[in-house]
N, C-alpha and C. Protein backbone atom coordinates (compact mmCIF):
# COMPACT_ATOMS: atom_id res chain seq x y z
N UNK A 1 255.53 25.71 167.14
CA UNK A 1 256.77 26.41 167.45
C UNK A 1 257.19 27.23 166.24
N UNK A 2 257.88 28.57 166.54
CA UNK A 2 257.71 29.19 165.42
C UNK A 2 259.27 28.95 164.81
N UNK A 3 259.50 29.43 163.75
CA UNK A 3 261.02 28.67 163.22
C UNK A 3 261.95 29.62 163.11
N UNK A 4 263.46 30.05 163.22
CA UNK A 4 264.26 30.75 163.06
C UNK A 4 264.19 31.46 161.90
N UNK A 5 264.66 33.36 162.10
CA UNK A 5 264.05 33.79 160.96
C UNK A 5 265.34 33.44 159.57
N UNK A 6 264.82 33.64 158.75
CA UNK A 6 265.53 33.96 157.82
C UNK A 6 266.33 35.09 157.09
N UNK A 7 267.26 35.00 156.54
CA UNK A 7 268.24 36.63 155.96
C UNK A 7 267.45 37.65 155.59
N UNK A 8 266.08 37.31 155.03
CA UNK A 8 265.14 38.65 154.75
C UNK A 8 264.24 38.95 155.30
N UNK A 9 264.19 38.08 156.79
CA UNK A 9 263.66 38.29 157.88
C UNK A 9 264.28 39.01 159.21
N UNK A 10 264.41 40.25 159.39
CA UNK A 10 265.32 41.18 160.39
C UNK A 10 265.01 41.10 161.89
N UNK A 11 263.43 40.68 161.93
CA UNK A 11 263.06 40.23 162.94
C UNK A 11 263.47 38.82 164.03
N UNK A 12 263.42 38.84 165.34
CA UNK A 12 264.29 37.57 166.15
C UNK A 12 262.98 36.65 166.19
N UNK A 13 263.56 35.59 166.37
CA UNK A 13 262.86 34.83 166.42
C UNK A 13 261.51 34.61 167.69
N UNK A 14 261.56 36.01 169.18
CA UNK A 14 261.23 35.92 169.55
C UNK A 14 259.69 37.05 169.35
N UNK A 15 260.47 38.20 168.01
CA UNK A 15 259.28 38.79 167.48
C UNK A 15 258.21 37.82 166.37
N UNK A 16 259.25 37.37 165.95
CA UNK A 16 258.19 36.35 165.04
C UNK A 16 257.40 35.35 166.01
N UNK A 17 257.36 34.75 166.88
CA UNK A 17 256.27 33.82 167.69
C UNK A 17 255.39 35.25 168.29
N UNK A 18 255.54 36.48 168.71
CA UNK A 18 254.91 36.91 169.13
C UNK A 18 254.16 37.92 167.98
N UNK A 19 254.06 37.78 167.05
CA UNK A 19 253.43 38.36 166.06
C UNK A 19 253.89 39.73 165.51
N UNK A 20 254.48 40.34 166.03
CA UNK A 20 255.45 41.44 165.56
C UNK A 20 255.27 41.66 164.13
N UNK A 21 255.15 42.74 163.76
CA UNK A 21 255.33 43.12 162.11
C UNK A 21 256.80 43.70 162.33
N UNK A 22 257.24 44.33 163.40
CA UNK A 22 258.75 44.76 163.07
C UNK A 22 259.64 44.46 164.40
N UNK A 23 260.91 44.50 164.08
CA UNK A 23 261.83 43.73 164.95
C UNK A 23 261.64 44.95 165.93
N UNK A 24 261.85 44.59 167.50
CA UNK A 24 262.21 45.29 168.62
C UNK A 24 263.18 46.13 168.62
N UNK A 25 262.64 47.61 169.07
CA UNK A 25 263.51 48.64 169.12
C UNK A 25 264.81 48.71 169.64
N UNK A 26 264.68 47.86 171.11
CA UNK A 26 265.17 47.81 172.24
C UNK A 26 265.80 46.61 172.85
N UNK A 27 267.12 46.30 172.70
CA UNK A 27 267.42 45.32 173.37
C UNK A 27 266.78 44.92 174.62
N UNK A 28 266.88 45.47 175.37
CA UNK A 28 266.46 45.27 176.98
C UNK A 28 265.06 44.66 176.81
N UNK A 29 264.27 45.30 176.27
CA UNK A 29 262.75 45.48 176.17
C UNK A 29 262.81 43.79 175.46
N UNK A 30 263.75 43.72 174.57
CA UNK A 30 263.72 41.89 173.47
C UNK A 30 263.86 41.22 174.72
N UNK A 31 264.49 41.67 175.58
CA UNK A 31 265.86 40.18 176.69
C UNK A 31 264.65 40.08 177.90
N UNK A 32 264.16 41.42 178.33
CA UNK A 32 262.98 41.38 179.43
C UNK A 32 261.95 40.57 178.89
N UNK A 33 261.56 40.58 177.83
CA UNK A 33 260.51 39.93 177.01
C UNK A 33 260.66 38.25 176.86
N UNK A 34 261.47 38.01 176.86
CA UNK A 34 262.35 36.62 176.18
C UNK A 34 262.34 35.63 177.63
N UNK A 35 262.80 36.85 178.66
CA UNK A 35 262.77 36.27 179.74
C UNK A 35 261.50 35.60 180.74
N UNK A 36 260.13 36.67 180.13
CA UNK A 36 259.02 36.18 180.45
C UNK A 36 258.45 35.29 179.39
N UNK A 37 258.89 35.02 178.48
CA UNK A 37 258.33 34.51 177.22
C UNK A 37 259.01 32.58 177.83
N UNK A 38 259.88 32.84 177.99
CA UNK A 38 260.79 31.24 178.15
C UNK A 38 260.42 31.44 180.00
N UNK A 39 260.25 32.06 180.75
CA UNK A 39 259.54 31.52 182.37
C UNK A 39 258.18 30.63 181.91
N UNK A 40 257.18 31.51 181.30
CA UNK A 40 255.97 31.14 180.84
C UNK A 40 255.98 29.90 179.86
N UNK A 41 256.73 29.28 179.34
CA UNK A 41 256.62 28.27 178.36
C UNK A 41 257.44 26.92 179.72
N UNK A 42 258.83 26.91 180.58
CA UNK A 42 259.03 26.49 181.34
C UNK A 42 258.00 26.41 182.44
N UNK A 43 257.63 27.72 182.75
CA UNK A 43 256.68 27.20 183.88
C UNK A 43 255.41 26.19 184.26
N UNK A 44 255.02 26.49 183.12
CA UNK A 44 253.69 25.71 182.43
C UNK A 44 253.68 23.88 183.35
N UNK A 45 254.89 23.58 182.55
CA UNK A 45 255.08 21.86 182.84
C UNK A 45 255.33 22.32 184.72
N UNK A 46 255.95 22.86 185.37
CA UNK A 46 256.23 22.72 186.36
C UNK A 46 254.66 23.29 187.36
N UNK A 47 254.07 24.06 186.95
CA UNK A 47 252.84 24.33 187.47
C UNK A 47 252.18 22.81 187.41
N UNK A 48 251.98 22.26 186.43
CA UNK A 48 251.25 21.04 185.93
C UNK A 48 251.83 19.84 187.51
N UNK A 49 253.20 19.79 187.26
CA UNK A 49 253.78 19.00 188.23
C UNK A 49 253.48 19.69 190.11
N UNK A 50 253.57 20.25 190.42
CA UNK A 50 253.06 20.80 191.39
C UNK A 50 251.47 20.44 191.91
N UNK A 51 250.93 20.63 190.58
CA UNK A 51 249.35 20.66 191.18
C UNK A 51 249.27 19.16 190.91
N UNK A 52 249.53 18.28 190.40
CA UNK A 52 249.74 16.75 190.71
C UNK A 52 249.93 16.71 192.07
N UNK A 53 251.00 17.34 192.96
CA UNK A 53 251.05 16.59 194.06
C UNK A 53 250.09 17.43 195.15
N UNK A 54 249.15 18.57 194.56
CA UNK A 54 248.56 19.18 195.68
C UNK A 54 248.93 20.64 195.79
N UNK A 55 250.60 21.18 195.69
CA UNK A 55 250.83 22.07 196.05
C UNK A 55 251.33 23.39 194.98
N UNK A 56 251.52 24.29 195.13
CA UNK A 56 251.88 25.17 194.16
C UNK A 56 253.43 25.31 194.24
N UNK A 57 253.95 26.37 193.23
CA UNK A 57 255.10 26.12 192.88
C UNK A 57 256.10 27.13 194.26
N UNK A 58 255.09 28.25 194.65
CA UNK A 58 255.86 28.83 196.16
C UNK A 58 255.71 28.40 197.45
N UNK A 59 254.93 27.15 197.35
CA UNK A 59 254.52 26.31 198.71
C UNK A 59 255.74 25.36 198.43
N UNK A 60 256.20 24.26 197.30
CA UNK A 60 257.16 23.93 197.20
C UNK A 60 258.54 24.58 197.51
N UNK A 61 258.70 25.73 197.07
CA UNK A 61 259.83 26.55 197.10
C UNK A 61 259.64 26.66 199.17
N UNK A 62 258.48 27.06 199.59
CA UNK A 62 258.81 27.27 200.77
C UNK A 62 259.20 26.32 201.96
N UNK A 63 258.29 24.99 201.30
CA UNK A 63 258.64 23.58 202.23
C UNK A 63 260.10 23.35 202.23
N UNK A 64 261.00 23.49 200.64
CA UNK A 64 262.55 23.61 200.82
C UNK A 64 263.00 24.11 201.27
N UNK A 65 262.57 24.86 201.58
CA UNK A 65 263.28 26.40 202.45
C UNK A 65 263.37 25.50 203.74
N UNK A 66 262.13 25.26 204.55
CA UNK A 66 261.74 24.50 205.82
C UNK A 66 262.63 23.47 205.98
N UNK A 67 262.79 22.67 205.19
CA UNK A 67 263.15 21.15 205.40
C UNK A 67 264.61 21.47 205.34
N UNK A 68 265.35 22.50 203.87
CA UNK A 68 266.61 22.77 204.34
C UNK A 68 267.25 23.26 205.36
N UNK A 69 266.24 23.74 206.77
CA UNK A 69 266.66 24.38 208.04
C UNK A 69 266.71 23.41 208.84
N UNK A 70 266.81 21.85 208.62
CA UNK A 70 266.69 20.86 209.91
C UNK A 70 266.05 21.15 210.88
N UNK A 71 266.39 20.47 211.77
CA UNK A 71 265.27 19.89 213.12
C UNK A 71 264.99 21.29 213.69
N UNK A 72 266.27 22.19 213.92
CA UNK A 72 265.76 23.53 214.46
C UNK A 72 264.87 24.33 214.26
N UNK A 73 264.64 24.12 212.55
CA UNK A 73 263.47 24.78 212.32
C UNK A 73 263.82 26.40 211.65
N UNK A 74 263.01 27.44 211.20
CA UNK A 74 263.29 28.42 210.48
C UNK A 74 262.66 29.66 211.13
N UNK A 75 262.62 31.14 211.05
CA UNK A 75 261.77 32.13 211.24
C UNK A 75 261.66 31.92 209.98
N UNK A 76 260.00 32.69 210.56
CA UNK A 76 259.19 32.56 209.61
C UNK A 76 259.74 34.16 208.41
N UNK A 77 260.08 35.10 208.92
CA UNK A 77 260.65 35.94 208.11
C UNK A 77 262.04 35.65 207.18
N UNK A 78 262.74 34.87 208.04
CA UNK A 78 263.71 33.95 207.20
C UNK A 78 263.04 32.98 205.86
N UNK A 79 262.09 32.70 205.95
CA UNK A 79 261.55 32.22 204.62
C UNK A 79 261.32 32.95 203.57
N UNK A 80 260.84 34.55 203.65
CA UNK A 80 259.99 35.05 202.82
C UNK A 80 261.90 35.42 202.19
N UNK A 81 262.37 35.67 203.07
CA UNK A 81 264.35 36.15 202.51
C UNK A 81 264.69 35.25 201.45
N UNK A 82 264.57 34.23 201.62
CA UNK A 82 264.85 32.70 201.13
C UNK A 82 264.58 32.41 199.74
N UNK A 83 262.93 33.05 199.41
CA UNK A 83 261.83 32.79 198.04
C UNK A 83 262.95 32.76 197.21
N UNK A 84 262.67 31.92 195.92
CA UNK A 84 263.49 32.19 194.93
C UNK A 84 262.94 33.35 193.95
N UNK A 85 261.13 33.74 194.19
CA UNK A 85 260.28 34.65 194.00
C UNK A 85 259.81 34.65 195.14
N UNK A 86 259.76 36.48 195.03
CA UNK A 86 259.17 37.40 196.38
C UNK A 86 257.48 36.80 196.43
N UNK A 87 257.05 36.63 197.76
CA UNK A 87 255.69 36.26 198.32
C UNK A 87 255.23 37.22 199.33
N UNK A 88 254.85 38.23 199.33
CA UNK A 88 254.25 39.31 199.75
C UNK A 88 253.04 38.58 201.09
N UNK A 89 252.78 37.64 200.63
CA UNK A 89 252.50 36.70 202.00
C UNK A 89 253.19 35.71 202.66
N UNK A 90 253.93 35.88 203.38
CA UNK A 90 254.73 34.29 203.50
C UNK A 90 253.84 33.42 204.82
N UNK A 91 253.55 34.65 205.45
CA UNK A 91 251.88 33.99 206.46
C UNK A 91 251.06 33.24 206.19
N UNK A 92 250.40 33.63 205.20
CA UNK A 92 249.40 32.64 204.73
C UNK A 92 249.99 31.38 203.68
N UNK A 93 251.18 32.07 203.29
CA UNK A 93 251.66 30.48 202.60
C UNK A 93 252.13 29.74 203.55
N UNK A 94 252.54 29.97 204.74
CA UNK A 94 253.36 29.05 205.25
C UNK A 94 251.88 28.41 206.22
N UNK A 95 250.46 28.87 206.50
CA UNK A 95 249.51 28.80 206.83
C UNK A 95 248.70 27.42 206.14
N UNK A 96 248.74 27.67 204.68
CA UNK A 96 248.62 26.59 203.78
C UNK A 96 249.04 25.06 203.96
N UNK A 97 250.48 25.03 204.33
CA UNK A 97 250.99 24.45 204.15
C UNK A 97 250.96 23.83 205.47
N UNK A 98 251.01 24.40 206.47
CA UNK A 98 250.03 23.59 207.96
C UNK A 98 249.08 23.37 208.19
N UNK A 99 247.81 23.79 207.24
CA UNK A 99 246.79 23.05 207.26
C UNK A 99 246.56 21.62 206.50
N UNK A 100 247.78 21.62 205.40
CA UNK A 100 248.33 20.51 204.90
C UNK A 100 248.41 19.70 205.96
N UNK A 101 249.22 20.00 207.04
CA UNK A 101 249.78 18.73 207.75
C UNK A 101 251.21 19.05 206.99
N UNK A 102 252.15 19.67 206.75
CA UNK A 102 253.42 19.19 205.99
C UNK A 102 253.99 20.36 207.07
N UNK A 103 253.76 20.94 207.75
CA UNK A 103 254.82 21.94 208.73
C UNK A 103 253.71 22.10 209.58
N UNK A 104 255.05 22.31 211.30
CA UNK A 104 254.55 22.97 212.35
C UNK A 104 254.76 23.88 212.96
N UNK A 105 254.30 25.16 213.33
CA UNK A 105 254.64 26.59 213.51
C UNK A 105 254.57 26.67 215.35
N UNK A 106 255.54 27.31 215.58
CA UNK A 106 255.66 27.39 217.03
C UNK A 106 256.20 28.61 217.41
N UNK A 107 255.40 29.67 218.11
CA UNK A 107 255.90 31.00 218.72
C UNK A 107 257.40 30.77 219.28
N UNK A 108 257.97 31.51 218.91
CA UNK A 108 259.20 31.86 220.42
C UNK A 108 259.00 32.27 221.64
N UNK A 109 259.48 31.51 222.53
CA UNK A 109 259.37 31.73 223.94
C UNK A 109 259.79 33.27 224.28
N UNK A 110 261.03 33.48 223.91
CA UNK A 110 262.05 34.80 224.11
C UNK A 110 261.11 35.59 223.38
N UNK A 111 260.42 35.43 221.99
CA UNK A 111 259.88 36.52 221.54
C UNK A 111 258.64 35.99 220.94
N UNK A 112 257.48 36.53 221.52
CA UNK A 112 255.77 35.82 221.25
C UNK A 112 255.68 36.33 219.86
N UNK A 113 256.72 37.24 219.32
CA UNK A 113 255.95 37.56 217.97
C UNK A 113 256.71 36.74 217.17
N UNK A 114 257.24 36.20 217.07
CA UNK A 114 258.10 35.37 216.33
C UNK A 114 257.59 33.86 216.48
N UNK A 115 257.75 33.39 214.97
CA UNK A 115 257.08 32.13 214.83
C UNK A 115 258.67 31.49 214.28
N UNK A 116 258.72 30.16 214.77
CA UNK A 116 259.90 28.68 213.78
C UNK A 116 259.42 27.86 212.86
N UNK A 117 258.96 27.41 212.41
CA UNK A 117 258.46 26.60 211.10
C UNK A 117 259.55 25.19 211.17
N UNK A 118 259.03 24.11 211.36
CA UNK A 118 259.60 23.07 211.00
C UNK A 118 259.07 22.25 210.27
N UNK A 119 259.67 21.37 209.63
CA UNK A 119 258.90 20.15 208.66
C UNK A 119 258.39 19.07 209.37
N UNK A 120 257.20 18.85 208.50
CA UNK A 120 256.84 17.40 209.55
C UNK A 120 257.15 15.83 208.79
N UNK A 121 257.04 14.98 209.42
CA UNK A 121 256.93 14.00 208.60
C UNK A 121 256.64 13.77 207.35
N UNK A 122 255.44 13.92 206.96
CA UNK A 122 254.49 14.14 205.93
C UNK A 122 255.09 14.60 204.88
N UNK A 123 255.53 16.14 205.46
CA UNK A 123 255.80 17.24 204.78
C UNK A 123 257.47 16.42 203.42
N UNK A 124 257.91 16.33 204.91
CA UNK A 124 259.66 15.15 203.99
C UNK A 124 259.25 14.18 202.97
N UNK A 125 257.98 13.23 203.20
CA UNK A 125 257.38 12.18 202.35
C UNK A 125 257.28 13.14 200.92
N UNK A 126 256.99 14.07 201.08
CA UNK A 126 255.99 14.97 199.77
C UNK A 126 257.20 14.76 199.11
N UNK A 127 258.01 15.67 199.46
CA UNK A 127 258.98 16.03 199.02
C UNK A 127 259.94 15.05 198.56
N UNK A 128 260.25 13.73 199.28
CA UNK A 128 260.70 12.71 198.58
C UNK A 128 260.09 12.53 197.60
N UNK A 129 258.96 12.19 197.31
CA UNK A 129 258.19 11.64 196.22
C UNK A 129 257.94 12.56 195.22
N UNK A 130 258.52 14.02 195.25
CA UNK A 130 258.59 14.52 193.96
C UNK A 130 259.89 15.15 193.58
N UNK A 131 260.94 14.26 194.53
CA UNK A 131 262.20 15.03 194.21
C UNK A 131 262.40 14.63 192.86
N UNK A 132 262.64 13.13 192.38
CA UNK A 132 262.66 12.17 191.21
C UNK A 132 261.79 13.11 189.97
N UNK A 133 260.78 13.39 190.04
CA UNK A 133 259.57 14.00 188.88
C UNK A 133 260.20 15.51 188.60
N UNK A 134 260.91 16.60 189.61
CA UNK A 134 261.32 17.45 189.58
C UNK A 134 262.55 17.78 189.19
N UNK A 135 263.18 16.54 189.24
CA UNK A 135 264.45 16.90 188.66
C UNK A 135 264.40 16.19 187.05
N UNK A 136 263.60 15.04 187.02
CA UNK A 136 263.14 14.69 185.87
C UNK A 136 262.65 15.58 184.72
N UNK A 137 261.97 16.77 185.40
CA UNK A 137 261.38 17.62 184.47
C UNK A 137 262.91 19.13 183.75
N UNK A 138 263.41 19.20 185.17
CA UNK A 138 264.17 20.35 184.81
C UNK A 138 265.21 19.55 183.75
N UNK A 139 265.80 18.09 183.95
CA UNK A 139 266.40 17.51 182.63
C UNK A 139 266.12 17.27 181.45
N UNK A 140 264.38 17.28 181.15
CA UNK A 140 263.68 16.97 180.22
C UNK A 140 263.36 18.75 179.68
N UNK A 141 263.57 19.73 180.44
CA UNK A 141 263.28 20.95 179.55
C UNK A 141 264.92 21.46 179.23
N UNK A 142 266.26 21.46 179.63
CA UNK A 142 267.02 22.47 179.84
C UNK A 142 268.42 21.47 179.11
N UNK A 143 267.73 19.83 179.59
CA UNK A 143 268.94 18.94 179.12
C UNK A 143 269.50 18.81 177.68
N UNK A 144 268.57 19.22 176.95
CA UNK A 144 269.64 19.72 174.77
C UNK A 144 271.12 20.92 175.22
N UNK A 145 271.30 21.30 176.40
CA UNK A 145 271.67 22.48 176.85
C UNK A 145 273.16 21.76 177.17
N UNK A 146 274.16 22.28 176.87
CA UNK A 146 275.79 21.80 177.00
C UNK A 146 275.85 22.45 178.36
N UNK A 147 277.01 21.69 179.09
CA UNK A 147 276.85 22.46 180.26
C UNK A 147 277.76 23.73 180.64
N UNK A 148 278.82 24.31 179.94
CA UNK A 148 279.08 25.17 179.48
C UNK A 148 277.96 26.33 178.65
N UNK A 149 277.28 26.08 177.92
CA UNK A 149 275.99 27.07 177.86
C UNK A 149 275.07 27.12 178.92
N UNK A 150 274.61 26.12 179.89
CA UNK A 150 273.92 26.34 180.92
C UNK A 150 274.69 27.19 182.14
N UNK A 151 276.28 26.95 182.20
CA UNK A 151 277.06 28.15 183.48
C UNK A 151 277.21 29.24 182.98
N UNK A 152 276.75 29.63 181.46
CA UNK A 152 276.83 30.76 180.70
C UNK A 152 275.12 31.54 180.89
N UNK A 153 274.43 31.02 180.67
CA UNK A 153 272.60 31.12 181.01
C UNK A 153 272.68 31.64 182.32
N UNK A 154 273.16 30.50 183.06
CA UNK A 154 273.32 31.34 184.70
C UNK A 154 273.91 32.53 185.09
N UNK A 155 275.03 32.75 184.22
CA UNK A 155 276.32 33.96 184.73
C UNK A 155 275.55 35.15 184.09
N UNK A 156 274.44 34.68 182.60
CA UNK A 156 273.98 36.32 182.11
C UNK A 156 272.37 36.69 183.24
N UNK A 157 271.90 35.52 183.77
CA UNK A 157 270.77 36.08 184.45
C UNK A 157 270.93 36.70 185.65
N UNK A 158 272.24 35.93 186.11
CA UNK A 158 272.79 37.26 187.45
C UNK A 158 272.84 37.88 187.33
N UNK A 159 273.84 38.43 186.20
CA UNK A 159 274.10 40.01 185.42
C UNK A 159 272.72 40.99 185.09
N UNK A 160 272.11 40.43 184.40
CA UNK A 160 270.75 41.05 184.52
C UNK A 160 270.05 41.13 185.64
N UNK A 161 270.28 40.12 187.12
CA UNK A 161 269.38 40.41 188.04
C UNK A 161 270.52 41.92 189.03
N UNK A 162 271.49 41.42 188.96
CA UNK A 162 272.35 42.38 189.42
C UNK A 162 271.80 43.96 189.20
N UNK A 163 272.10 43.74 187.94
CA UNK A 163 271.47 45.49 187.10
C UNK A 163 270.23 45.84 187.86
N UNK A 164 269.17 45.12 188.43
CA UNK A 164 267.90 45.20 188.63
C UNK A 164 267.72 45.09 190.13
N UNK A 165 268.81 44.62 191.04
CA UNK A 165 268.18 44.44 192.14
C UNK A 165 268.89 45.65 192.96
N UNK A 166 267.93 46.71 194.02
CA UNK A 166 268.03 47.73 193.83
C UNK A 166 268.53 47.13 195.60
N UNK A 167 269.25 48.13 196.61
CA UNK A 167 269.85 47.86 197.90
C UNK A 167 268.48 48.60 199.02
């Protein structure tokens, strides 16, 4: 881990881990950077935890999606809305995840092109059994964090997604 710079060091601490000879021109360009720099160091452990139980980290994201729609079940375009990251397939992920056995896909009567997605049994078991490890992990990376700096973390990444998300 690299260490906070020092007074005759002008550079942030996020140019110094990345080898930088001179500090970033550009705010935006530091904060965009920082932002993939800390996904990629967080993500890591949560990829790790995922492929323990079999599944990846947007098959998880999508089974929640599923299981948070109860017995009725979901469109399947209502999922891809849902991602917490965009999946340019939500077909074949949600495809995945019924060859699992963890969801069952059923046309609409009223409309043959339209598919519902529900959870199956199975699918709820998974998900029990890594609710405990998943929340375990997000306390074990984020928990040094006051919780007043964490509703502050949240309020600046809106702001930045705001700026960015186009209508």
């Amino acid at each position: 881990m690299a260490t906070q710079n020092t007074k005759t060091d002008s550079r942030s601490r996020l140019a110094v881990e990345l080898g930088k000879k001179n500090a970033f021109t550009m705010r935006e360009q530091e904060a965009y950077l920082n932002l993939v720099r800390t996904m990629s160091v967080l993500g890591r452990d949560f990829a790790q935890l995922f492929k323990s139980f079999g599944v990846s980290e947007t098959q998880y994201n999508a089974l929640r999606i599923i299981a948070g729609a109860g017995k009725q079940g979901i469109r399947m375009e209502s999922i891809g809305e849902r991602m917490v990251a965009h999946d340019p397939d939500t077909t074949r992920l949600v495809n995945r995840l019924l060859d699992a056995g963890f969801v069952v896909k059923e046309k609409l009567e009223d409309d043959r092109r339209c598919s519902v997605v529900r959870i199956t049994g199975e699918g709820r078991a998974l998900l029990k059994r890594m609710r405990g490890k998943v929340d375990q992990l997000h306390k074990q990376q984020l928990g040094h964090m006051k919780a007043g700096e964490l509703d502050q973390l949240n309020r600046l990444l809106v702001l930045a997604r705001d700026g960015a998300e186009t209508e």
